[in-house]
Structures are given as C-alpha cells and as structure tokens.
C-alpha atoms as a PDB file:
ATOM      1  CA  UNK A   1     -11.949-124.249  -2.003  1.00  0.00           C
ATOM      2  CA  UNK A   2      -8.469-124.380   0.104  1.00  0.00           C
ATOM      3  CA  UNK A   3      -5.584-125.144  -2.423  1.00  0.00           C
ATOM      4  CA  UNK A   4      -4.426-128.150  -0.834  1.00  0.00           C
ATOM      5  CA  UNK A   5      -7.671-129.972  -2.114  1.00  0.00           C
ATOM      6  CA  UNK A   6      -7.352-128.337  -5.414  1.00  0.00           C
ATOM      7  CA  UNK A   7      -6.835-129.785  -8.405  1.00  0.00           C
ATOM      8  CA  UNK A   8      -5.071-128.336 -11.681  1.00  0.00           C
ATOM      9  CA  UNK A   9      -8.425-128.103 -13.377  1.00  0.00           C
ATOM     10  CA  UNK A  10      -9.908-126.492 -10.295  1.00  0.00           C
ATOM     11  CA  UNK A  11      -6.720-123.797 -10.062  1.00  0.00           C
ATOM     12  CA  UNK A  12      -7.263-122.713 -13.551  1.00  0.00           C
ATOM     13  CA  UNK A  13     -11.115-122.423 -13.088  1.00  0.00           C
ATOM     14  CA  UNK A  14     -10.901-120.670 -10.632  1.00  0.00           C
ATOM     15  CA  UNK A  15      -8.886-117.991 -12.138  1.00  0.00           C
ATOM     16  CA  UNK A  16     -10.406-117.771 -15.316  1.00  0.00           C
ATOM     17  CA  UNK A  17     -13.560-117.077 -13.029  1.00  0.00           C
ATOM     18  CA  UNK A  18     -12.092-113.961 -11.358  1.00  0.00           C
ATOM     19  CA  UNK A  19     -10.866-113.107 -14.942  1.00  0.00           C
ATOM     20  CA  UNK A  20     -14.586-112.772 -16.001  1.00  0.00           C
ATOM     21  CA  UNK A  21     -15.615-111.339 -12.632  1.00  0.00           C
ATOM     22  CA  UNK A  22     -13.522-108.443 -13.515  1.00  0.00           C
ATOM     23  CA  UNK A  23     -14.805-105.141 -14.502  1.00  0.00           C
ATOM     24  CA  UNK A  24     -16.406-105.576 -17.930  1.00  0.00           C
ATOM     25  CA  UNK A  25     -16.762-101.627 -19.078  1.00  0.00           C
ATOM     26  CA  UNK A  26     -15.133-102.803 -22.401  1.00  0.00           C
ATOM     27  CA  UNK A  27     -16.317-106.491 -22.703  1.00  0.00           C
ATOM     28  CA  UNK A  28     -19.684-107.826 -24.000  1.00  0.00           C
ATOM     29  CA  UNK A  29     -19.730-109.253 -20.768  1.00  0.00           C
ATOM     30  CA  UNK A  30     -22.535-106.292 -19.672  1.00  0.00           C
ATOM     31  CA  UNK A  31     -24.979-107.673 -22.797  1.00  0.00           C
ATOM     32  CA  UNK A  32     -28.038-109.533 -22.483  1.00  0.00           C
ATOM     33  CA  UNK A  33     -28.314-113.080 -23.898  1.00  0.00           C
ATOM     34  CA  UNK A  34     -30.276-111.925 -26.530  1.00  0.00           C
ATOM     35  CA  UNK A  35     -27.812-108.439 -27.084  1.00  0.00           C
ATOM     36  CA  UNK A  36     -25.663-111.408 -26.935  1.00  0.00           C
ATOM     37  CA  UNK A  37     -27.145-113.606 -29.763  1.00  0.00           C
ATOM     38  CA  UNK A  38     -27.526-110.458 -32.147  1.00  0.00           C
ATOM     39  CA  UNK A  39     -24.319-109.247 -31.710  1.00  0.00           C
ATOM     40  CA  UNK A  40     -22.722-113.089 -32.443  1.00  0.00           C
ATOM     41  CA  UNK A  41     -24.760-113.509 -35.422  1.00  0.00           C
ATOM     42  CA  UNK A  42     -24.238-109.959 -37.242  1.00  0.00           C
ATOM     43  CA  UNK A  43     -20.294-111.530 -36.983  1.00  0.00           C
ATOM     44  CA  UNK A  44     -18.768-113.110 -39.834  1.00  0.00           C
ATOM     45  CA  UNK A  45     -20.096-116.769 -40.718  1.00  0.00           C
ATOM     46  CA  UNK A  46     -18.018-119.714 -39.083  1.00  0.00           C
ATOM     47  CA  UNK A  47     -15.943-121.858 -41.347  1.00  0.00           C
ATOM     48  CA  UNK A  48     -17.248-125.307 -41.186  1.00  0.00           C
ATOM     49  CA  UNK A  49     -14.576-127.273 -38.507  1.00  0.00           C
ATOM     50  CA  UNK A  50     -16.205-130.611 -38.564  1.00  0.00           C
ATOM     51  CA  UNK A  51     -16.922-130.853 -42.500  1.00  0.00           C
ATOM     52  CA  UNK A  52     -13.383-130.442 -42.593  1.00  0.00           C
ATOM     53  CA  UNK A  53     -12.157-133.011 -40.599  1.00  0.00           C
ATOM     54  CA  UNK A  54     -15.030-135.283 -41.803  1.00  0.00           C
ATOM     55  CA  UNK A  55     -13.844-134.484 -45.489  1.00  0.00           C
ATOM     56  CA  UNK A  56     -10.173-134.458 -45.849  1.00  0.00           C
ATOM     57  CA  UNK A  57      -8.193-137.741 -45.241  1.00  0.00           C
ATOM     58  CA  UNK A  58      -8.748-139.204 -42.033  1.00  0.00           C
ATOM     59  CA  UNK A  59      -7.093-138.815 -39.539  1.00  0.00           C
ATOM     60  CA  UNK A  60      -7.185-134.891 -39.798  1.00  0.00           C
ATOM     61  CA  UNK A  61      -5.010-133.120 -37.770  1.00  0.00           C
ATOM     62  CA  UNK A  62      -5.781-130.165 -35.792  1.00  0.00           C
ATOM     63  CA  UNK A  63      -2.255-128.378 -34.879  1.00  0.00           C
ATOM     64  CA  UNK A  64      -2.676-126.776 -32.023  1.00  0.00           C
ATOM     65  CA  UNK A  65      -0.224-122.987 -30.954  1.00  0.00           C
ATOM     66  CA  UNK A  66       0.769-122.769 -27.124  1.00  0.00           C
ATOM     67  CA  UNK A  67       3.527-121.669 -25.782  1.00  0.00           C
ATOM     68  CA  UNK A  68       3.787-123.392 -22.737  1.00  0.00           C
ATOM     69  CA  UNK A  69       1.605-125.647 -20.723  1.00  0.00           C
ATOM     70  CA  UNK A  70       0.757-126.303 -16.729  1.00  0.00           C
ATOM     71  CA  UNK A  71       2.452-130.159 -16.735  1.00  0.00           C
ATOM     72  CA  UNK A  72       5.307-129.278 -19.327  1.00  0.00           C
ATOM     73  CA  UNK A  73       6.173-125.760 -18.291  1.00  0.00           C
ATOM     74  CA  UNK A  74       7.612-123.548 -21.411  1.00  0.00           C
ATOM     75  CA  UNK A  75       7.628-125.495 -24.754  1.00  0.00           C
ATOM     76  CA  UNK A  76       8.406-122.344 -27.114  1.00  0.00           C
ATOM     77  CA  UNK A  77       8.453-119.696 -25.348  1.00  0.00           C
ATOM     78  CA  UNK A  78       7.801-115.795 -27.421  1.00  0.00           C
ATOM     79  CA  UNK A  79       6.313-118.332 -29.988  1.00  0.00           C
ATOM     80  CA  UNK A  80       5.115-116.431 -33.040  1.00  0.00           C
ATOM     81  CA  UNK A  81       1.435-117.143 -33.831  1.00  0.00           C
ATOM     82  CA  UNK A  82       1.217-115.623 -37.119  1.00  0.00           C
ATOM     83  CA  UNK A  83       4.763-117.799 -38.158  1.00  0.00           C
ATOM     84  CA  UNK A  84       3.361-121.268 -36.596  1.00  0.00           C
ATOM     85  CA  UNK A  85       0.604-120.930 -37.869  1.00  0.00           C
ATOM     86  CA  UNK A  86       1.996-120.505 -41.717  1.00  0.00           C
ATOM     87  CA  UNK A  87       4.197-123.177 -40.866  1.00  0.00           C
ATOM     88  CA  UNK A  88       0.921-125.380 -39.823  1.00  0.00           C
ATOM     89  CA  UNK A  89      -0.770-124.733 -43.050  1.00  0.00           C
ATOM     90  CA  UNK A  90       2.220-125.219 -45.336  1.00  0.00           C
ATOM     91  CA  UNK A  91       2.832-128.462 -43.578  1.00  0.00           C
ATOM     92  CA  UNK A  92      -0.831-129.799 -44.087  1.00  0.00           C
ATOM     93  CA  UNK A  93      -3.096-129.193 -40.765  1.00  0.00           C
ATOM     94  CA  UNK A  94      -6.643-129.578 -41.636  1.00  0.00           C
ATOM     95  CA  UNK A  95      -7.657-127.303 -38.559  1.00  0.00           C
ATOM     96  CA  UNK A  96      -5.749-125.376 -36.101  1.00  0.00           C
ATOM     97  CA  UNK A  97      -6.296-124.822 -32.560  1.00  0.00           C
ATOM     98  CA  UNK A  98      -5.709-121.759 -30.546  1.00  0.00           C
ATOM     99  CA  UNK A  99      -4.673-121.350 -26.678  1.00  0.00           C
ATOM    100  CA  UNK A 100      -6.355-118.479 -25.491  1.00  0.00           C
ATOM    101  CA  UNK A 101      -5.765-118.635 -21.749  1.00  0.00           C
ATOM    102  CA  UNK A 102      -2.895-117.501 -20.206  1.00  0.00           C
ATOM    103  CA  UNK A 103      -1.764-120.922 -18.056  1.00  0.00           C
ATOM    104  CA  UNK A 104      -0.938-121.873 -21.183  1.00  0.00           C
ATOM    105  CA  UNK A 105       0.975-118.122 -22.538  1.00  0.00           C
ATOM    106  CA  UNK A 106      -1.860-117.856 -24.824  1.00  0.00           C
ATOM    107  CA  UNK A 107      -4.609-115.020 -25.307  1.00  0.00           C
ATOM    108  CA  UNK A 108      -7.360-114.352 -27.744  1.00  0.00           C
ATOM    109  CA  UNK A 109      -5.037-111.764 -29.741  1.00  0.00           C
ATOM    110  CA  UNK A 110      -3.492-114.633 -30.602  1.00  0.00           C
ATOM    111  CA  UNK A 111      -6.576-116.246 -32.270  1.00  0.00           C
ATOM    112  CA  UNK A 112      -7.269-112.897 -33.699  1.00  0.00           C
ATOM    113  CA  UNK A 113      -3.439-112.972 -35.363  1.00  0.00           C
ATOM    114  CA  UNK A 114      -3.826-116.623 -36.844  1.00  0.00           C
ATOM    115  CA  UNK A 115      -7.212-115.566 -37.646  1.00  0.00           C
ATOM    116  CA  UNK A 116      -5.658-113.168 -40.027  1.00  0.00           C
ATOM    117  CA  UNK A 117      -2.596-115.387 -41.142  1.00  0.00           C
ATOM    118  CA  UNK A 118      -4.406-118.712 -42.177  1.00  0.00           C
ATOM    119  CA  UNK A 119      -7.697-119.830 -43.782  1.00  0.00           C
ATOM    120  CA  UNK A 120      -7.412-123.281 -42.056  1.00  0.00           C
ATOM    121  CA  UNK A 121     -10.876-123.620 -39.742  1.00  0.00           C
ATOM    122  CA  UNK A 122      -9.886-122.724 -36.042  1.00  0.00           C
ATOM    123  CA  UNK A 123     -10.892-123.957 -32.368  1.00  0.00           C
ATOM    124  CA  UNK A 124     -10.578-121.323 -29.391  1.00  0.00           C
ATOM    125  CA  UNK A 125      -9.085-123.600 -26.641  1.00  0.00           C
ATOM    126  CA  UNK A 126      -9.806-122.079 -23.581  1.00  0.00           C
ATOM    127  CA  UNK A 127     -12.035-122.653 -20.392  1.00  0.00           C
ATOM    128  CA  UNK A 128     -15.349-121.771 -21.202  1.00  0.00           C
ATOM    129  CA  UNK A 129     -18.110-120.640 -18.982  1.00  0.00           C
ATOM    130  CA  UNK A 130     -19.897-118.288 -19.751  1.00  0.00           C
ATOM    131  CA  UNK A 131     -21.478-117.407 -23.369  1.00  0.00           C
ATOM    132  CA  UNK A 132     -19.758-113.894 -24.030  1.00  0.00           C
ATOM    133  CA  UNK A 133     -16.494-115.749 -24.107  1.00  0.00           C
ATOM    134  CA  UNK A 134     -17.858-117.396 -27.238  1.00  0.00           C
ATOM    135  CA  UNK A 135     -19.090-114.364 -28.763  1.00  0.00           C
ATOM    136  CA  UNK A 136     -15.399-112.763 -28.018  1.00  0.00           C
ATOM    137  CA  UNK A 137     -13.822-115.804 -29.510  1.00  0.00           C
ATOM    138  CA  UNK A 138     -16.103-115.598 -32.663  1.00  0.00           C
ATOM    139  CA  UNK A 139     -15.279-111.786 -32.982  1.00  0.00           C
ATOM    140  CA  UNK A 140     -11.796-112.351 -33.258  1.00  0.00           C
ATOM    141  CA  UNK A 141     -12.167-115.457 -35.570  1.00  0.00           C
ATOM    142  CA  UNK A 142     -13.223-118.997 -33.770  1.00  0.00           C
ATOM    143  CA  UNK A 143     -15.267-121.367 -35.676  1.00  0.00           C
ATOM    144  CA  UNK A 144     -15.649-123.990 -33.287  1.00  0.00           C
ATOM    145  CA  UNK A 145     -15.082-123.400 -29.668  1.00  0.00           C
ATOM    146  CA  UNK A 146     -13.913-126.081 -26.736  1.00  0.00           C
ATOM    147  CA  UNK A 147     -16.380-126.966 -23.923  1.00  0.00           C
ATOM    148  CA  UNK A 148     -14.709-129.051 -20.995  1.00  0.00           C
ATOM    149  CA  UNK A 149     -17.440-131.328 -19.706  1.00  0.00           C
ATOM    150  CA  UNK A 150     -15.863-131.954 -16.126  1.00  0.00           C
ATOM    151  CA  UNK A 151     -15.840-128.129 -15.618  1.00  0.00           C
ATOM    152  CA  UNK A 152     -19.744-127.420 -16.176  1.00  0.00           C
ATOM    153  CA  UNK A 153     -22.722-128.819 -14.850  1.00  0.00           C
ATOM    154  CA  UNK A 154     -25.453-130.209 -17.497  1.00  0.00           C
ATOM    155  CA  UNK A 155     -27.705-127.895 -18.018  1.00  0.00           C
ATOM    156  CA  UNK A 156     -24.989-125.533 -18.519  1.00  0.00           C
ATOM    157  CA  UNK A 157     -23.474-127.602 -20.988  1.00  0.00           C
ATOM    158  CA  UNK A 158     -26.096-128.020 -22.739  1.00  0.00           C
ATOM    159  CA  UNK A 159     -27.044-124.462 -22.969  1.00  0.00           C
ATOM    160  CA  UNK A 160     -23.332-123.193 -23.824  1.00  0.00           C
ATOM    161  CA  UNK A 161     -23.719-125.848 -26.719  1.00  0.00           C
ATOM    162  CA  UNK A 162     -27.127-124.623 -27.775  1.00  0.00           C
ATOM    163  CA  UNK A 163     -26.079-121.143 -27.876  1.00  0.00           C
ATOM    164  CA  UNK A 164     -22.744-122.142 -29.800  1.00  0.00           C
ATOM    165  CA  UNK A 165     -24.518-123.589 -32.589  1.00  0.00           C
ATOM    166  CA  UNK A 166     -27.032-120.914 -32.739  1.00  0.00           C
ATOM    167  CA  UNK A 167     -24.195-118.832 -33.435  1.00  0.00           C
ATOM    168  CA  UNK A 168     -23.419-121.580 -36.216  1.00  0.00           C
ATOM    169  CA  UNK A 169     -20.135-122.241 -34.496  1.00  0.00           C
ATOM    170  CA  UNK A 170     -18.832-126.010 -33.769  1.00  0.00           C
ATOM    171  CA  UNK A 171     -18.296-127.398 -30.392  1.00  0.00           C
ATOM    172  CA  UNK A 172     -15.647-129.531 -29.270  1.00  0.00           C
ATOM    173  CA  UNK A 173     -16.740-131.103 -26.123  1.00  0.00           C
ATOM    174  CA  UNK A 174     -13.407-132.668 -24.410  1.00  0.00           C
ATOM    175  CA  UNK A 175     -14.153-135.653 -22.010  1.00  0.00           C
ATOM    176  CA  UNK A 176     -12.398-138.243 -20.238  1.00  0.00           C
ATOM    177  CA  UNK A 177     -14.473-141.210 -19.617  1.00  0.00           C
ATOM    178  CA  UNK A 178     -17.349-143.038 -20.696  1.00  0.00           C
ATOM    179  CA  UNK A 179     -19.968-141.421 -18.089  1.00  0.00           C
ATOM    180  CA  UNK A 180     -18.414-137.389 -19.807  1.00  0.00           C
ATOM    181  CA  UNK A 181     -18.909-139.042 -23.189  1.00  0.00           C
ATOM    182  CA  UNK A 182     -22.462-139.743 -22.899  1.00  0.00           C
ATOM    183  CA  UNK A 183     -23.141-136.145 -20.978  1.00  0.00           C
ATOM    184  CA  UNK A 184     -21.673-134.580 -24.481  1.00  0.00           C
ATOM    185  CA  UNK A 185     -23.835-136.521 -26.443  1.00  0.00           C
ATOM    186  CA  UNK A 186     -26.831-136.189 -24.645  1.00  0.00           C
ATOM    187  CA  UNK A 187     -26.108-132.665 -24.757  1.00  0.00           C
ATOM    188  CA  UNK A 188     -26.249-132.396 -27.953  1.00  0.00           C
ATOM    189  CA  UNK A 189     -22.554-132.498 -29.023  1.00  0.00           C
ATOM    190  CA  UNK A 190     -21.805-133.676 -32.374  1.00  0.00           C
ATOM    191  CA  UNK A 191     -17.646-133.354 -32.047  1.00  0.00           C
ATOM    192  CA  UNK A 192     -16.231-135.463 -29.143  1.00  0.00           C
ATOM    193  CA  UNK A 193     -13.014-135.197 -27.868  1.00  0.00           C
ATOM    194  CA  UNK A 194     -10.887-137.611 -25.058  1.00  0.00           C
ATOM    195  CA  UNK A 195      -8.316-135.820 -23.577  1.00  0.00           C
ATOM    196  CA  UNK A 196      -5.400-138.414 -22.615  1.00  0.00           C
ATOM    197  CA  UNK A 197      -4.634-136.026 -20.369  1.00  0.00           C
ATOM    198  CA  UNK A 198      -6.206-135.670 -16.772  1.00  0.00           C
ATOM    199  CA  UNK A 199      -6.771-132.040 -16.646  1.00  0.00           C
ATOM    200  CA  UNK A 200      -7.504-132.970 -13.051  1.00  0.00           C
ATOM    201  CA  UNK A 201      -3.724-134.193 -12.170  1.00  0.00           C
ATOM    202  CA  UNK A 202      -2.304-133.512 -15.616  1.00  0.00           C
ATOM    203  CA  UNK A 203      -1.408-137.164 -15.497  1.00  0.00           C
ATOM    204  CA  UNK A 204      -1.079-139.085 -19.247  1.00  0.00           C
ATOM    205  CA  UNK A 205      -2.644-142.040 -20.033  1.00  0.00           C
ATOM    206  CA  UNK A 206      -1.878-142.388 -23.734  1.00  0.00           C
ATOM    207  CA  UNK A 207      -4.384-145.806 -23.990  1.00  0.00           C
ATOM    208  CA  UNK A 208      -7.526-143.549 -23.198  1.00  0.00           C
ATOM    209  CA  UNK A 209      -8.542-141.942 -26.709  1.00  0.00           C
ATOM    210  CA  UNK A 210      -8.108-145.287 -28.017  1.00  0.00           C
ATOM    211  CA  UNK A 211      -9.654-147.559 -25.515  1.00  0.00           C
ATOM    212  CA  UNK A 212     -12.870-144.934 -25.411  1.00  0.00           C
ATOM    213  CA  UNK A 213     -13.303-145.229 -29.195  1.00  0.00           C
ATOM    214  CA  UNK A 214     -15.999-147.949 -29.288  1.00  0.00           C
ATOM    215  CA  UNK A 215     -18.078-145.803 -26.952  1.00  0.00           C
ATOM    216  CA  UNK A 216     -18.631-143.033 -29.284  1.00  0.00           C
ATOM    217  CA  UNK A 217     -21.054-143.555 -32.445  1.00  0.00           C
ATOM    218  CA  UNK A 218     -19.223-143.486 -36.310  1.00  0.00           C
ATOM    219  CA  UNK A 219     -22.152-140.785 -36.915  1.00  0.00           C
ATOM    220  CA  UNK A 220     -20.197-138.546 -34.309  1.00  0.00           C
ATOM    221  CA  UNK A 221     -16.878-137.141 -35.137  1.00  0.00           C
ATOM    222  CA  UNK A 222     -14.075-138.315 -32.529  1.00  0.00           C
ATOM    223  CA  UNK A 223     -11.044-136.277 -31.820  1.00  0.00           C
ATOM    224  CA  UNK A 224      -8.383-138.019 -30.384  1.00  0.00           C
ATOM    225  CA  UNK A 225      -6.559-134.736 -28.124  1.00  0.00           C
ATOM    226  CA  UNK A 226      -2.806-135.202 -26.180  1.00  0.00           C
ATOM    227  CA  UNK A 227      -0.511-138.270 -26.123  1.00  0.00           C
ATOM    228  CA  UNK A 228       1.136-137.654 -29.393  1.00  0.00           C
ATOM    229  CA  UNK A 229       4.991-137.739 -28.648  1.00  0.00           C
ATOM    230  CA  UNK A 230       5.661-140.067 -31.823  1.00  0.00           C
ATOM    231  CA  UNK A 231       4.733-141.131 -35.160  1.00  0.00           C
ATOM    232  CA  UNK A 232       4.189-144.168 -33.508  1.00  0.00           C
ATOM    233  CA  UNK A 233       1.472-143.058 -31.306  1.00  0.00           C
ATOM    234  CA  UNK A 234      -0.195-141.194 -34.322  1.00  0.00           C
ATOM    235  CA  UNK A 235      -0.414-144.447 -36.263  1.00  0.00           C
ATOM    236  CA  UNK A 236      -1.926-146.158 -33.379  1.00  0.00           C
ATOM    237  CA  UNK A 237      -4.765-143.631 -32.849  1.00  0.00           C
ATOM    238  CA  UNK A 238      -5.673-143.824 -36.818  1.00  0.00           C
ATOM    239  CA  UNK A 239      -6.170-147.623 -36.464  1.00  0.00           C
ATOM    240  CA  UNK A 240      -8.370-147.538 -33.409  1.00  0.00           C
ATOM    241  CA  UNK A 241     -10.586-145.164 -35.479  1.00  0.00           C
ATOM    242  CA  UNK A 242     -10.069-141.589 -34.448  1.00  0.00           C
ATOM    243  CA  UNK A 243     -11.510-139.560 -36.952  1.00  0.00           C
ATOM    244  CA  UNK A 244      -8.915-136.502 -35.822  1.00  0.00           C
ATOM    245  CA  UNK A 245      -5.602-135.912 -33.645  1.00  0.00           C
ATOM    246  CA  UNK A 246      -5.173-132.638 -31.392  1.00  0.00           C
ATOM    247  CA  UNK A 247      -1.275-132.572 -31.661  1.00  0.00           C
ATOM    248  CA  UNK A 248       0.291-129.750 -29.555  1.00  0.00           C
ATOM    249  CA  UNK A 249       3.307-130.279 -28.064  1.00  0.00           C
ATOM    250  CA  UNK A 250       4.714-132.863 -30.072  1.00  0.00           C
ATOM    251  CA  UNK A 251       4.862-129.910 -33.121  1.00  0.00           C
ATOM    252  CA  UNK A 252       5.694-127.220 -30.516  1.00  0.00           C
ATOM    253  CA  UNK A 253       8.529-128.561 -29.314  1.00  0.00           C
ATOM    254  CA  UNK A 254      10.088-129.850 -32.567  1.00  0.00           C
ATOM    255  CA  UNK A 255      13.065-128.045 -33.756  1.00  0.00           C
ATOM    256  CA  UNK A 256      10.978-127.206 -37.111  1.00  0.00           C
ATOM    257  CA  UNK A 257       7.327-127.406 -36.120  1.00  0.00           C
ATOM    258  CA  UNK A 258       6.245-126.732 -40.276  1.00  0.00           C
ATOM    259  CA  UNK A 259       8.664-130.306 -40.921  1.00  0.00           C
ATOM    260  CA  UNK A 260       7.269-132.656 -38.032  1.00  0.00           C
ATOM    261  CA  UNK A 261       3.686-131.870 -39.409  1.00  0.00           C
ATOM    262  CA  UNK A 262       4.495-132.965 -42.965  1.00  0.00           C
ATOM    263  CA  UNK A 263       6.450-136.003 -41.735  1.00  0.00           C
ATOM    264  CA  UNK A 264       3.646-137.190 -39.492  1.00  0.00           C
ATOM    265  CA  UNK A 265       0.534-136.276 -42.333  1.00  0.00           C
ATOM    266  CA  UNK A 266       2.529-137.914 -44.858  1.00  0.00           C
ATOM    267  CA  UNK A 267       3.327-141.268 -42.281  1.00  0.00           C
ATOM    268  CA  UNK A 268      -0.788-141.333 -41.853  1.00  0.00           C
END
C-alpha cells in the first residue's frame, strides 16, 4: 500500500509488522503455539483488570504513560515511567495503561519498569498481531492486553482473544462503531472499549463513547478511551454509563500529573 492512500492506523501497522518480521534469534517469536501457551502459563498469574474496574467506584480510571502521541506530537517528553506511575497510584488510578510502541515513545521496558513500581492491574497498549507479543507483554508484567478490532480480521480476533484468556489475561478490545462493537462481542470479548479517537485520521469525536453506550450490554464492562481534556468531559462520560475512562493525555500533559488524577477521581 502507496502512502498517499494510507491511513495513520495503516502507517503504524505497517511498521509494527516489519518490527515482528525482524530477526527473532532472541524473541519467542521462533516458538510454536503450543511452546507458546506453556511458556505464557509457567509466567506469573495476571492480576484481575476487569474485577477491578467492576469493583472499585465507578467510573474507574485507567491512567494511561506515553510520552508522546501521532496527532499531539510530544506531550512529556524523557517521561519517567517508574515516577508517573507512583504518581498514578498515589493519586487513585484503579488500573494503569502502558504504551509499548514506539509512535507513541513507549516500549515494553517500560511496562516491565511500572511493572516493578506499582501493584495497580496494567494494560499493554500496543498493536497487537500476533500471539508472542502477548506472551512478551505478560513476561514483563501485562494483565490485560489491547486488541484493535479495525486492525485484524475475525477469525484472528477471535483467536488472539482465545489465546489471551487462556493465558488468564484480560482483553481490551478498542472499537469505534456499532458494526466493531458487535465483532468484539461476538468474539468473545468481555471488556469493550470506544476509542473517540479515529485511529484511522486521528480525528476526535468526543460524543462517540457516549453515544455508543446503549449498544453495549451492562453484563459487559465499557471503557470509555480518549476525549478527556476536562473534568467536564469526565462527568459527562460517568452519566452516560461508562463503567471506566482511559485518560492519557489529559494527566500527561498536566503540570502535576499525580494532582489532576486526584482532582478528577475526587470530582467523579
């Protein structure tokens, strides 16, 4: 595909595919499925993401750490994992969530470092395709990974998600509209996620999380993910029923990222 008919979504696809294309003397990447599915499961147990979110107050929040990102550019640049993510569970996070790829000035050492800063559960956000990237993020400490529904084809959803909870990790399966939302579902995804952000032209529409709400069953937990620039906009996800925010930026880019958390948990 040229790059003039290329969107975001397809640019960073397409390099995380080279990425894994690479020589894989080192990676798990040479394994089986089923090397695959004993290595995963002699690895630690995974915390339990959703019980978390389904437990605590609702709206949790899942603070997410990234540097920088493809539509904002740098947002903290040399960030500290290990100090954001202190900060995050001082401040009252329920989960965190981790950029691993490097569009976004993240890797999977930094999962590994909050890993070994925080208890909180943690999501490895990254662009998943194949299944030893979950093994590699549930060797370094993921407990729930992200699975983009616009980037995979069913079958391959489904089996990513399959394999996943096998692994008893959690799956946060990010869609846009109501035709990805019932693909997740009838894939067997139990955490569903609306991205107000087209990862296809990066474009915001803060009204989608809450206008996709009603399409999503109460016995599913929905994650409400972008669009938070405001207390405001927090409040008005709660009341349309999100059972969890994915806040990013807004934190990121605050002068004290530890301070806007507690001011927004304790507003909700």
């Amino acid at each position: 595909m040229s790059d003039k008919g290329s969107t975001y979504l397809d640019k960073i696809l397409a390099a995380k595919r080279a990425e894994l294309a690479a020589p894989r003397a080192t990676r798990s990447g040479a394994l089986t499925d089923r090397e695959l599915l004993e290595l995963g499961a002699r690895l630690p147990r995974p915390r339990d993401f959703i019980g978390a979110l389904r437990e605590g107050p609702r709206p949790g929040i899942i603070a997410e750490f990234k540097r920088a990102s493809p539509s904002a550019g740098a947002l903290r640049e040399g960030a500290d994992a290990r100090q954001i993510a202190m900060l995050y569970a001082a401040g009252g996070a329920t989960c965190m969530s981790v950029l691993c790829d490097k569009h976004f000035q993240g890797s999977l050492d930094d999962l590994r470092t909050v890993r070994q800063s925080v208890a909180l559960p943690l999501l490895a956000k990254d662009f998943i395709l194949e299944k030893t990237q979950i093994v590699e993020a549930k060797r370094v400490g993921a407990d729930c990974v992200l699975l983009i529904v616009a980037a995979l084809p069913a079958p391959q959803l489904r089996n990513l998600i399959e394999f996943s909870h096998s692994l008893e990790m959690q799956v946060l399966c990010e869609t846009r509209d109501e035709a990805e939302i019932d693909r997740a579902m009838a894939a067997g995804a139990k955490l569903i996620g609306v991205n107000s952000r087209d990862l296809q032209t990066f474009e915001l529409d803060p009204d989608r999380a809450a206008k996709l709400r009603k399409y999503v069953p109460k016995s599913f937990t929905y994650v409400a993910e972008s669009g938070v620039r405001s207390i405001d906009d927090a409040l008005r996800l709660r009341d349309s029923g999100a059972d969890a925010l994915l806040i990013g930026s807004y934190f990121m880019t605050a002068e004290h990222p530890g301070e806007a958390l507690r001011e927004l948990v304790m507003a909700l």
